[in-house]
Every structure is written in structure tokens, then in C-alpha cells.
N, C-alpha and C. Protein backbone atom coordinates (compact mmCIF):
# COMPACT_ATOMS: atom_id res chain seq x y z
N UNK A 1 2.27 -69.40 51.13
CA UNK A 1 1.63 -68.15 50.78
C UNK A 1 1.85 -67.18 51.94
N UNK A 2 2.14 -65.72 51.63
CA UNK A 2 2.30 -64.43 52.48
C UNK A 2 0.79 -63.92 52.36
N UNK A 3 0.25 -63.71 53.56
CA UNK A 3 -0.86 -62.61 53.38
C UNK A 3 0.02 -61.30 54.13
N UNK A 4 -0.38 -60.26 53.86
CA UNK A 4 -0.48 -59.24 54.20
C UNK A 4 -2.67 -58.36 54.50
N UNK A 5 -2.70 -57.92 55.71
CA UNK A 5 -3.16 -57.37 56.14
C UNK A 5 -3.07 -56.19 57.21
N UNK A 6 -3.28 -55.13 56.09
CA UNK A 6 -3.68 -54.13 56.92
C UNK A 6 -4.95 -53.20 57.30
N UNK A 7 -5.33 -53.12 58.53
CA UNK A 7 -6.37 -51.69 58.94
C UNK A 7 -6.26 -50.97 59.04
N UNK A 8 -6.78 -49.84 58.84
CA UNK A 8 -6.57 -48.64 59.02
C UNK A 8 -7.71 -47.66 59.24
N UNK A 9 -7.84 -46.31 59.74
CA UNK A 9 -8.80 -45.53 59.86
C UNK A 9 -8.65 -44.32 59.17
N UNK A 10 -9.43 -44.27 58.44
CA UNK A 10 -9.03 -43.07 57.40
C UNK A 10 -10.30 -41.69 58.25
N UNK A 11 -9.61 -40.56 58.28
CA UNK A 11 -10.22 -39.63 58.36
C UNK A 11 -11.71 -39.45 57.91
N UNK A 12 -12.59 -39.23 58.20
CA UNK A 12 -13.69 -39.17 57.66
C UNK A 12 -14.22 -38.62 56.67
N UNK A 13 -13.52 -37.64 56.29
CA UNK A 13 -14.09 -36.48 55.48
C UNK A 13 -13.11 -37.05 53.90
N UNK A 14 -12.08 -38.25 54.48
CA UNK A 14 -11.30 -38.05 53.71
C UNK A 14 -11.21 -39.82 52.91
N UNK A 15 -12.48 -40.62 53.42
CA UNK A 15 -12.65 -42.07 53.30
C UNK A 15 -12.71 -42.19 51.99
N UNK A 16 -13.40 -41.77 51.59
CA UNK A 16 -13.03 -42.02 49.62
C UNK A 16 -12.11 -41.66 49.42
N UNK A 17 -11.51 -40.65 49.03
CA UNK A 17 -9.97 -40.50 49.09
C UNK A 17 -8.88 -41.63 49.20
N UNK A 18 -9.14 -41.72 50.63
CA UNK A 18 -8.02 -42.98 51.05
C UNK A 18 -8.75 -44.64 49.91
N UNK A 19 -9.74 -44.56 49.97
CA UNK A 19 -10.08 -45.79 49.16
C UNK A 19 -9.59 -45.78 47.68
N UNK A 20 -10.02 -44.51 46.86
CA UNK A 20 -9.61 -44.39 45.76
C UNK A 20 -7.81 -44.54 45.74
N UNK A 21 -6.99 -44.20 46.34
CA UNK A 21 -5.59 -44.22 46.66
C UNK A 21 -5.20 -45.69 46.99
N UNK A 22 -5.92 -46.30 47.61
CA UNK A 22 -5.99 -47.91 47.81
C UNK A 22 -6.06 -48.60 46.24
N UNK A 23 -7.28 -47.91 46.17
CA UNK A 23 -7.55 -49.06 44.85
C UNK A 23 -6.63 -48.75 43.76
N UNK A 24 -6.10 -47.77 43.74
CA UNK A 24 -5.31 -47.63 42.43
C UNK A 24 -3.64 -48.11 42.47
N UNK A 25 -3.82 -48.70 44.05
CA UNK A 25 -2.38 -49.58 44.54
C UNK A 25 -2.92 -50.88 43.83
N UNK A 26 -4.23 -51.11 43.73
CA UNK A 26 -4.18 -52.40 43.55
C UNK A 26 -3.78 -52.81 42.36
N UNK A 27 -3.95 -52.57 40.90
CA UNK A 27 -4.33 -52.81 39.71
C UNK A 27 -3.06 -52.96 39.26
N UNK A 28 -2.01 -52.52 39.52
CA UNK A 28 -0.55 -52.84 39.26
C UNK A 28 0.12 -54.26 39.60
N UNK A 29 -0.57 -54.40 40.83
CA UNK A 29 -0.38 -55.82 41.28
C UNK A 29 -0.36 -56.88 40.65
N UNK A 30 -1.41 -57.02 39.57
CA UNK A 30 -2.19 -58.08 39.32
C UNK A 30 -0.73 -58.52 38.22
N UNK A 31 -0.09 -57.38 37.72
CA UNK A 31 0.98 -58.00 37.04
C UNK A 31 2.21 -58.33 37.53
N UNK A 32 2.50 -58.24 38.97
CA UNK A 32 3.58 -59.04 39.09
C UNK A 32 4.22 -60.46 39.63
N UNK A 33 5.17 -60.89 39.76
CA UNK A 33 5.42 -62.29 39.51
C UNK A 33 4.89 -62.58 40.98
N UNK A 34 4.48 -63.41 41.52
CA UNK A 34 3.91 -64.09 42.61
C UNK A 34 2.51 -63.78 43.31
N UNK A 35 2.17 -62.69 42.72
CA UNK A 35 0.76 -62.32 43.09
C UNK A 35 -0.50 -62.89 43.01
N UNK A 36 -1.50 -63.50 44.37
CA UNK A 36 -2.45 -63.93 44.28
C UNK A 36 -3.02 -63.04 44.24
N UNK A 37 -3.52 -62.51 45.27
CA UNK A 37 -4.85 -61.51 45.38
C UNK A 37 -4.25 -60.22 45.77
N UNK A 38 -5.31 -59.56 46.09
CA UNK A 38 -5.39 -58.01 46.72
C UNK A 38 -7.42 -57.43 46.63
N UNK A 39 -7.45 -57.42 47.69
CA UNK A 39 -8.86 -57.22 48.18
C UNK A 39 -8.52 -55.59 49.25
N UNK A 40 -10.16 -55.27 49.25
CA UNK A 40 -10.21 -53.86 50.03
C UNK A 40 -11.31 -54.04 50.40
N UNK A 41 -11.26 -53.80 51.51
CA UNK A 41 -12.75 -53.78 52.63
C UNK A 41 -12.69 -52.71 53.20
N UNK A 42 -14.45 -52.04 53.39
CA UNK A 42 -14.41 -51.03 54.65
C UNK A 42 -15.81 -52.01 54.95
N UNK A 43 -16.19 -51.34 56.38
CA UNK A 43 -17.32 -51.18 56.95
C UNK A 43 -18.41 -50.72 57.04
N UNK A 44 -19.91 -51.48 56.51
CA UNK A 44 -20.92 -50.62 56.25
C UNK A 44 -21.05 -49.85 56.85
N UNK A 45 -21.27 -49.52 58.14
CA UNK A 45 -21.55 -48.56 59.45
C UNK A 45 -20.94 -47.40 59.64
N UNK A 46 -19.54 -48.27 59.04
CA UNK A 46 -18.15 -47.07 59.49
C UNK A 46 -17.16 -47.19 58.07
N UNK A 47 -17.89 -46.70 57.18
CA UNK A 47 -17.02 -46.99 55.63
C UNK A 47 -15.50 -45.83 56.04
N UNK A 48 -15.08 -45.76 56.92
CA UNK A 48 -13.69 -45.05 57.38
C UNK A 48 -12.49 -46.17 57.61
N UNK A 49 -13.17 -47.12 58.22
CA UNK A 49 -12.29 -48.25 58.77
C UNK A 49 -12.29 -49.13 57.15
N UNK A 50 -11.03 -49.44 57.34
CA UNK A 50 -10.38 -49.72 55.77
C UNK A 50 -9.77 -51.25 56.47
N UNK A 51 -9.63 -52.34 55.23
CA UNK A 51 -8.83 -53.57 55.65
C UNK A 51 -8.14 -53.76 54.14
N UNK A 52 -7.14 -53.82 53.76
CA UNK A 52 -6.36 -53.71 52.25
C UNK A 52 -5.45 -55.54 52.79
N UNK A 53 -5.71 -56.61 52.07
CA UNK A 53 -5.72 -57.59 52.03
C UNK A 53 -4.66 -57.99 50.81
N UNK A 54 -3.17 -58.05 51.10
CA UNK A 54 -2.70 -58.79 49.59
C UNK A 54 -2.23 -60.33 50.21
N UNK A 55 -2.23 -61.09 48.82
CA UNK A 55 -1.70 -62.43 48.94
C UNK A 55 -0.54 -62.54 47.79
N UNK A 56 0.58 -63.21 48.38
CA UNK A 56 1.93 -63.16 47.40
C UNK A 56 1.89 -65.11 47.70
N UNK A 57 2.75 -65.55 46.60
CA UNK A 57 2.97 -67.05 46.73
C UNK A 57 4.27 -67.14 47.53
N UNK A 58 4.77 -66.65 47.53
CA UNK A 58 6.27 -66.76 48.31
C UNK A 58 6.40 -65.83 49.33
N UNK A 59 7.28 -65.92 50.37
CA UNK A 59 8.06 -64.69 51.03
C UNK A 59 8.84 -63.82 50.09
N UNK A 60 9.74 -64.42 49.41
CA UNK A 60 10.90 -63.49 48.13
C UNK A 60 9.86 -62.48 47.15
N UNK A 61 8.97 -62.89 47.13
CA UNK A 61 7.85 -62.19 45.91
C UNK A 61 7.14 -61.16 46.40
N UNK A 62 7.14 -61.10 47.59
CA UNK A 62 6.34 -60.30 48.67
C UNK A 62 7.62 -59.48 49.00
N UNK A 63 8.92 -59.77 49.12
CA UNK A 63 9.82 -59.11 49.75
C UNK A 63 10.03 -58.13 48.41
N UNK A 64 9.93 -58.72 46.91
CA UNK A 64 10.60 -57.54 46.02
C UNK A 64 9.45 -56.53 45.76
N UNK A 65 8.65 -57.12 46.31
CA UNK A 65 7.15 -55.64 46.27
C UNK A 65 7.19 -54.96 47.62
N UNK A 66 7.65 -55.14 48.61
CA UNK A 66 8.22 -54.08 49.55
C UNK A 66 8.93 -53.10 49.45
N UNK A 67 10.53 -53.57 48.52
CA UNK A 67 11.07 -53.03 48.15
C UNK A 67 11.10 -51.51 47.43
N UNK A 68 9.79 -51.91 46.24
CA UNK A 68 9.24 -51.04 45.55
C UNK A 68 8.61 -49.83 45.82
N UNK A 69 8.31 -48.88 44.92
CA UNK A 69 7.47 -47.92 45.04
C UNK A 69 6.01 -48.24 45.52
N UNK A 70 5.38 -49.08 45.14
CA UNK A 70 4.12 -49.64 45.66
C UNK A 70 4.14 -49.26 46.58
N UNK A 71 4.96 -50.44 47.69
CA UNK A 71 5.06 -49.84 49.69
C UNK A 71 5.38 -48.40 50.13
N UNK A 72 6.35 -47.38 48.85
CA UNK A 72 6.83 -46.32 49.33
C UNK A 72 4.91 -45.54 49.14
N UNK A 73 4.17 -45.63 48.41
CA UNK A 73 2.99 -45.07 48.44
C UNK A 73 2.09 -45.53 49.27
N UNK A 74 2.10 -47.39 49.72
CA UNK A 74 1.12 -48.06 50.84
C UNK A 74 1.75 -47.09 52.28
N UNK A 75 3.23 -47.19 52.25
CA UNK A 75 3.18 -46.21 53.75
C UNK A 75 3.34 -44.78 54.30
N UNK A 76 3.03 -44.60 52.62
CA UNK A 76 2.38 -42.71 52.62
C UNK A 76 0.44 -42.86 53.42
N UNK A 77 0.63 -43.91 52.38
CA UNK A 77 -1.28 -43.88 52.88
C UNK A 77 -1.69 -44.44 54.52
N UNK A 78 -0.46 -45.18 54.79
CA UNK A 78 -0.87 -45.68 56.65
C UNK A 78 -0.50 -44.14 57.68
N UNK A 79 0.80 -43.24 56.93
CA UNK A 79 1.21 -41.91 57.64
C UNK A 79 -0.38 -41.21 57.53
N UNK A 80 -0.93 -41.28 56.95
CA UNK A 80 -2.20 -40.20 56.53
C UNK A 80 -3.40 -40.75 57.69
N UNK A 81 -3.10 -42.37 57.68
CA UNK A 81 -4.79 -42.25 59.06
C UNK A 81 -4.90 -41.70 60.07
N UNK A 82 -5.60 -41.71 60.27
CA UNK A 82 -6.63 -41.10 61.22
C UNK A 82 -6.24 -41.34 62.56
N UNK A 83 -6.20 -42.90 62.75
CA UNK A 83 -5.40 -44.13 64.02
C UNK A 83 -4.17 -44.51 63.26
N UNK A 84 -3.08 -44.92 64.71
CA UNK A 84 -2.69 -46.07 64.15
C UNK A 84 -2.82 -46.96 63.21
N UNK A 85 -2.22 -47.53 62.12
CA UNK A 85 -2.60 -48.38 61.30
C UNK A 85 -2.45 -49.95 62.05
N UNK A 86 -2.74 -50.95 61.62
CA UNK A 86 -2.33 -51.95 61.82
C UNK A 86 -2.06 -53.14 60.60
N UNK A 87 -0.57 -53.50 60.88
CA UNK A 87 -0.15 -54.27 59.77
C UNK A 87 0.45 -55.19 60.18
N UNK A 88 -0.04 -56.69 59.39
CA UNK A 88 0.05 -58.01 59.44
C UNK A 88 0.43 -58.79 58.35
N UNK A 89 1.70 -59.60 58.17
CA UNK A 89 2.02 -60.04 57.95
C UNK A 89 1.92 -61.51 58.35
N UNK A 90 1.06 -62.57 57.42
CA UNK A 90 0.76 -63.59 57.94
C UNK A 90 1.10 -64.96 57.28
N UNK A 91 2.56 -65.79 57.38
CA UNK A 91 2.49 -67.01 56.63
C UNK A 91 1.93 -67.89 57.11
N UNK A 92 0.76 -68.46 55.91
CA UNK A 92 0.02 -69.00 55.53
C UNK A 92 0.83 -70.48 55.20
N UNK A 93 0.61 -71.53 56.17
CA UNK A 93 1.48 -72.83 55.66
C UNK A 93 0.57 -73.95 54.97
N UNK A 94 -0.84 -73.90 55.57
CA UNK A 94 -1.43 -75.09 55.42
C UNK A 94 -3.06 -74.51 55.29
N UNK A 95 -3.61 -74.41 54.41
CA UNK A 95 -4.87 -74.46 53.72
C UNK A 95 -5.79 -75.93 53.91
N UNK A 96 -7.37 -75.11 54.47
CA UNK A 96 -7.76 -76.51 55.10
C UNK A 96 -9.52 -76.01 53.97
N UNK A 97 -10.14 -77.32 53.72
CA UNK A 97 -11.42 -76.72 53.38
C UNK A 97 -12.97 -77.57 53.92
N UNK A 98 -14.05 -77.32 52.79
CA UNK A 98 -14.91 -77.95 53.77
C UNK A 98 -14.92 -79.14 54.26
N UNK A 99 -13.88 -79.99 53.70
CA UNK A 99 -13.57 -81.29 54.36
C UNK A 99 -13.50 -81.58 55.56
N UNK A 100 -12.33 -80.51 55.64
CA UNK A 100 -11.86 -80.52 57.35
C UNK A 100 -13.35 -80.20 58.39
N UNK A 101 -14.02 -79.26 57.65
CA UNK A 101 -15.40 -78.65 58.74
C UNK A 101 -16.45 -80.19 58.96
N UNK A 102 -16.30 -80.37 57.78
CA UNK A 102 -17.24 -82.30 57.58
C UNK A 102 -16.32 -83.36 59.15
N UNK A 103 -14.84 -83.21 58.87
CA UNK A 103 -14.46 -84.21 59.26
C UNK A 103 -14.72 -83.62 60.77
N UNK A 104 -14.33 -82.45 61.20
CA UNK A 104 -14.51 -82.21 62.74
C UNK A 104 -16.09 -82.29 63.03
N UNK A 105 -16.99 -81.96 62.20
CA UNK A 105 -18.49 -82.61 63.00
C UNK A 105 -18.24 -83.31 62.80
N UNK A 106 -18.10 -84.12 62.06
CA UNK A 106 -18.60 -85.85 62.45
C UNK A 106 -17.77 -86.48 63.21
N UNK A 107 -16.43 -85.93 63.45
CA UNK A 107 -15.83 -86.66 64.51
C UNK A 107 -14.94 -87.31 64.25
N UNK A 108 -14.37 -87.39 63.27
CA UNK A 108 -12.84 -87.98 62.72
C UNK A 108 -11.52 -87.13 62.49
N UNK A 109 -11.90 -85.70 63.74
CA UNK A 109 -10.69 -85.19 63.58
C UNK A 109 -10.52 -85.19 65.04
């Protein structure tokens, strides 16, 4: 699995905006071939600071949605913050769950 994560700081005046422009990246997603997720976070305190979260099953599946118009509009919306954006690209090899948290307290890891 590919995650992608990015932050960003959206202008203040202009935080809905940038969210509504987010979310309407998302909904296209859901139909193409390798797509897990896509999540959007801001911050109660500071609903400016943005985190846009996708998950692809492959690298290749993630690479033909780069390709696309999608990214040509995701890196209209990182040119527009406020800060620097920050973007992460993260393969994901090995998925662990509450097992693993069981097995390290008790001591069999």
C-alpha cells in the first residue's frame, strides 16, 4: 500500500474554500482502480492547517493518478497555501494490529 500525505496551511480567510476544493478532489477517487481511502483533516484550534490523506494498493495505481488531472488540481491547491506545503509519500509494507500491542506488553515481542 502507497499512502500519500499531505499538510498544508490554507490562508485563513480562505480555509473553507481550500477544504471545499479538497473535498471535491475526493469523490472521484472512490472510482478508480486501486483506491483505498482518502480522508481530510484540519485542526480544531486552527481549522487552517489541512492534512489530505490518500491510500492507493499499489505504487502503479498511485502513479496513474499522478499522472492525471486530479494532481494537476491537488498542486494548484498546495501553489495557493499560505506555508509551504508538505508532501509524503509513504510505502506502507507491513500492517501490524492489536495483537502486536498485546504481544509487546506482555512480552513476547
Amino acid at each position: 500500500m502507497v499512502q500519500v500525505v499531505l499538510t498544508m496551511v490554507a490562508y485563513p480567510r480562505r480555509a473553507t474554500e481550500m477544504i471545499r476544493a479538497l473535498r471535491s478532489l475526493m469523490l472521484p477517487l472512490q472510482a478508480a482502480s486501486g483506491f483505498v481511502s482518502c480522508s481530510l483533516y484540519s485542526e480544531p484550534d486552527r481549522p487552517e492547517a489541512l492534512c489530505y490523506v490518500e491510500e492507493w494498493q499499489t505504487p502503479e495505481e498511485l502513479d496513474r493518478v499522478i499522472r492525471s488531472s486530479h494532481y494537476t488540481q491537488l498542486l494548484a491547491l498546495m501553489e495557493a497555501a499560505a506555508e509551504p506545503p508538505d508532501l509524503r509519500l509513504n510505502w506502507v509494507t507491513d500492517v501490524k494490529g492489536l495483537e502486536y500491542l498485546e504481544a509487546v506488553r506482555l512480552g513476547d515481542h
